[in-house]
C-alpha atoms as a PDB file:
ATOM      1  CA  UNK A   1      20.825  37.639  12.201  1.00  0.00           C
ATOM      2  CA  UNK A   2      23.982  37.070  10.652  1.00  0.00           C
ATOM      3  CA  UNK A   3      24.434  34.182   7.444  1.00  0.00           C
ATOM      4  CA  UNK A   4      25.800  31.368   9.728  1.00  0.00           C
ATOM      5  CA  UNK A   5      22.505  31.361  12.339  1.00  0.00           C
ATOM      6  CA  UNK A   6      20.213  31.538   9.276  1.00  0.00           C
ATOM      7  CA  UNK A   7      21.835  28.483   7.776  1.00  0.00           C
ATOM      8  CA  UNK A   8      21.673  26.521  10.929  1.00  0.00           C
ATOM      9  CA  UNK A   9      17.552  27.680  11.692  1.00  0.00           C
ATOM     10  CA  UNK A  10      17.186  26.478   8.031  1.00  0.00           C
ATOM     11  CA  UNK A  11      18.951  23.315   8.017  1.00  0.00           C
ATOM     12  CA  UNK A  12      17.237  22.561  11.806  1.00  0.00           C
ATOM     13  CA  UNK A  13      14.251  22.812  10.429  1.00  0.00           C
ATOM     14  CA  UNK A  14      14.386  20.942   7.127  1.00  0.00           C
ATOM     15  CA  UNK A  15      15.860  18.048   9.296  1.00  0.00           C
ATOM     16  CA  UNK A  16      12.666  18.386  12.131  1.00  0.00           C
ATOM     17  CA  UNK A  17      10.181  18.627   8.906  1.00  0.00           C
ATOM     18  CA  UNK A  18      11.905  15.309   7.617  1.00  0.00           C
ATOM     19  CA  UNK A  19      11.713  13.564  10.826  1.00  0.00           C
ATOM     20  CA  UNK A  20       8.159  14.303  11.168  1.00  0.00           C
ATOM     21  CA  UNK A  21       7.025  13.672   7.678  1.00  0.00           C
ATOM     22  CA  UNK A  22       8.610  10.378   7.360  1.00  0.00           C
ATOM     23  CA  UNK A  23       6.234   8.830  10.177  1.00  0.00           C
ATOM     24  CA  UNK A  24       3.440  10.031   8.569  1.00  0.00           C
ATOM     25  CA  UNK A  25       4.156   8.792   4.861  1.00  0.00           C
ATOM     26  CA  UNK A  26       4.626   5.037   5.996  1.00  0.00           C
ATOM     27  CA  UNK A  27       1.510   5.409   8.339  1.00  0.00           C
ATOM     28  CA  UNK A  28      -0.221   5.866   4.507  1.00  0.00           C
ATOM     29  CA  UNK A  29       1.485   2.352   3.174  1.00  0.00           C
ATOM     30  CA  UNK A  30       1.004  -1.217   3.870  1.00  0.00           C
ATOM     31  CA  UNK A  31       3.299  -4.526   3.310  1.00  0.00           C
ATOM     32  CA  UNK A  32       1.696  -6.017   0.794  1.00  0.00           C
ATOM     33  CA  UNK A  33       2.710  -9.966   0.022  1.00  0.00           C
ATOM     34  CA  UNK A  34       2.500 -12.015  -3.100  1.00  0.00           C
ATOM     35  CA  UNK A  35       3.230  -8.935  -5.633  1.00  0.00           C
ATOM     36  CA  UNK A  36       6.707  -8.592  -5.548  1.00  0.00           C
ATOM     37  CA  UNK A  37       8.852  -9.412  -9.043  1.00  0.00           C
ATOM     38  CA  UNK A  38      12.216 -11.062  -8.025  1.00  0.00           C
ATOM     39  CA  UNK A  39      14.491  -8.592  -7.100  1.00  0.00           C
ATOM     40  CA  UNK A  40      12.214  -6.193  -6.226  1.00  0.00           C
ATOM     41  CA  UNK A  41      10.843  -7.071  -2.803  1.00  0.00           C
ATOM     42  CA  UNK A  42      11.308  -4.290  -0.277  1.00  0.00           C
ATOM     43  CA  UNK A  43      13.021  -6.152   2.773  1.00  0.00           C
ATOM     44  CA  UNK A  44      13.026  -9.794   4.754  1.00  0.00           C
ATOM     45  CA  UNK A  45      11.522 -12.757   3.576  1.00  0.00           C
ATOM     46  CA  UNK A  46       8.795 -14.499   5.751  1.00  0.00           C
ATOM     47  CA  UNK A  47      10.829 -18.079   5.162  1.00  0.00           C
ATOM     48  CA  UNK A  48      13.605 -15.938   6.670  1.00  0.00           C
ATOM     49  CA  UNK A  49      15.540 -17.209   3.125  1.00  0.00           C
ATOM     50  CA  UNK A  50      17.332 -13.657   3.190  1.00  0.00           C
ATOM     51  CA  UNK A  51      16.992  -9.973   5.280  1.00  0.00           C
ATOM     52  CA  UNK A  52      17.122  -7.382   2.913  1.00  0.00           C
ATOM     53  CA  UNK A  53      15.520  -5.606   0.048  1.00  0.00           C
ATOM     54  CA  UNK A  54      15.813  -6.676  -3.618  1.00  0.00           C
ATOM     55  CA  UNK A  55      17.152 -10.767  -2.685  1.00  0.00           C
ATOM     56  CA  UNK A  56      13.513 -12.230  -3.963  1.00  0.00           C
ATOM     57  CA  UNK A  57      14.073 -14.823  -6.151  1.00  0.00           C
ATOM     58  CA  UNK A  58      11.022 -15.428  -7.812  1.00  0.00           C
ATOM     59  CA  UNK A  59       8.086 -13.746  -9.085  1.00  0.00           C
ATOM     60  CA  UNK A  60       5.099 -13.025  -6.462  1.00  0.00           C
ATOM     61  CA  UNK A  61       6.620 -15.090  -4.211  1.00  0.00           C
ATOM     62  CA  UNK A  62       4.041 -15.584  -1.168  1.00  0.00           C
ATOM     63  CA  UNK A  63       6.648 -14.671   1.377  1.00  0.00           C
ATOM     64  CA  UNK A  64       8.039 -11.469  -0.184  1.00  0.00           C
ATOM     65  CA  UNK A  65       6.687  -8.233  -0.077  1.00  0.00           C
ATOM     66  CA  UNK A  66       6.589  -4.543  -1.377  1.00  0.00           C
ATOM     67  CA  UNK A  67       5.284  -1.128   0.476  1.00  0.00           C
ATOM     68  CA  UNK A  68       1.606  -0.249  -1.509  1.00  0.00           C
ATOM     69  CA  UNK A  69      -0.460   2.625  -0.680  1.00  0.00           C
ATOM     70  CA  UNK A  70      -2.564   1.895   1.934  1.00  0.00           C
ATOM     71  CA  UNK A  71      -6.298   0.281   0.544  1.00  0.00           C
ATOM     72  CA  UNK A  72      -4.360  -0.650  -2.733  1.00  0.00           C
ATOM     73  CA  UNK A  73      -2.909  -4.852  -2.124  1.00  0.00           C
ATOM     74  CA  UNK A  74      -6.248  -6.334  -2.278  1.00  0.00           C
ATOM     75  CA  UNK A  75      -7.057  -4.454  -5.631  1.00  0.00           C
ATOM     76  CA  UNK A  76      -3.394  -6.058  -6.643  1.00  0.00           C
ATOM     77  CA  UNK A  77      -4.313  -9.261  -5.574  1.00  0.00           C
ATOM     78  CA  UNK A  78      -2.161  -9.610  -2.843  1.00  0.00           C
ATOM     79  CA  UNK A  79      -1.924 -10.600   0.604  1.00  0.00           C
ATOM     80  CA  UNK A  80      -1.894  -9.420   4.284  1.00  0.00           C
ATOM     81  CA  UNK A  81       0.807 -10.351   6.744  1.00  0.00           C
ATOM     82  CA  UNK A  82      -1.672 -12.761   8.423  1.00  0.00           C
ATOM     83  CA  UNK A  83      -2.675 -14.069   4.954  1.00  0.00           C
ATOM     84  CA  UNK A  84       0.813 -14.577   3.787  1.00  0.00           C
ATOM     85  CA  UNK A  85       1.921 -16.304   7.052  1.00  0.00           C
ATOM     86  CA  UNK A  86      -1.010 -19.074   7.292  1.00  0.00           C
ATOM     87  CA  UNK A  87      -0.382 -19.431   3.530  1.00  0.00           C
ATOM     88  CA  UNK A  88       3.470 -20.101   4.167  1.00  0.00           C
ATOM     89  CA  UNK A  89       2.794 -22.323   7.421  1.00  0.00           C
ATOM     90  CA  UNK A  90       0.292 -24.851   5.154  1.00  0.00           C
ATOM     91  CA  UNK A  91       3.091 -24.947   2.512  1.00  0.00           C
ATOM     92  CA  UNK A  92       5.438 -25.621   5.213  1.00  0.00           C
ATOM     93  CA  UNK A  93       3.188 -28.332   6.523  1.00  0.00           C
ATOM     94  CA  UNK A  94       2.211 -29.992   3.389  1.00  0.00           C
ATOM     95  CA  UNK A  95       5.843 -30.638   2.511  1.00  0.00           C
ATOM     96  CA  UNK A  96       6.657 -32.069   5.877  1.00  0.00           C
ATOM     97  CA  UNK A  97       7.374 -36.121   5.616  1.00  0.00           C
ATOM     98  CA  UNK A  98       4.648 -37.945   7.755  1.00  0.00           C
ATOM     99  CA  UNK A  99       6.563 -39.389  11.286  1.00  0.00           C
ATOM    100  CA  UNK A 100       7.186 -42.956  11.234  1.00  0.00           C
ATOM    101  CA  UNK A 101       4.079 -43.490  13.055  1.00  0.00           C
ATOM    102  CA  UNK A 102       1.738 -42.545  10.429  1.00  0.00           C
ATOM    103  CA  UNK A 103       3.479 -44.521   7.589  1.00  0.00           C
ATOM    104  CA  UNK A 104       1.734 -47.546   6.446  1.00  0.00           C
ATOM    105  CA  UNK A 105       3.984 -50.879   7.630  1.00  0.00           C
ATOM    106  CA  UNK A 106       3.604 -54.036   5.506  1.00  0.00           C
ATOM    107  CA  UNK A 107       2.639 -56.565   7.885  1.00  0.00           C
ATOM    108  CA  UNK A 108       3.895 -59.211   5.406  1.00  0.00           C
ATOM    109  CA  UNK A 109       7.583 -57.736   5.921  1.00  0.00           C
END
């Protein structure tokens, strides 16, 4: 086997041990919410505020997120997806002005 086709059966195979490997390294992480300093979240927002990693603003936001080790958020006191997103959707509801409906009217007006 000359140099060239040993280089190429080398470099094939580092690149098929990569591709396999990756898979399996994120199947042994989670998303975990809540724990993330600002600029350190690992990708989008829940609020949808920005889409990429390290754009948090603020400290353990509820909507950002970092990868953990799977087993490990709770013990950081953080949050699942689900968690995150009913916390996010009360906050979003609580700040919403009541309708004009459910105002009180002064009948003396």
């Amino acid at each position: 086997m000359n140099q060239r086709a040993l280089i190429s059966c080398a470099a094939a195979s580092l690149m098929s041990l990569a591709m396999v490997a990756g898979p399996a390294a994120a199947a042994e992480k989670e998303k975990c919410f809540g724990i993330a300093k600002a600029g350190q979240n690992d990708c989008a927002s829940l609020s949808g505020s920005h889409s990429c990693a390290g754009q948090s603003k603020v400290d353990m936001d509820k909507g950002e997120w970092k990868y953990v080790a799977k087993g490990t958020c709770k013990d950081m006191k953080g949050l699942s997806m689900d968690e995150a997103k009913a916390m996010v959707k009360r906050a979003e509801q609580a700040t919403v002005l009541p309708t004009r409906s459910a105002r009180h009217v002064d009948p003396s007006l």
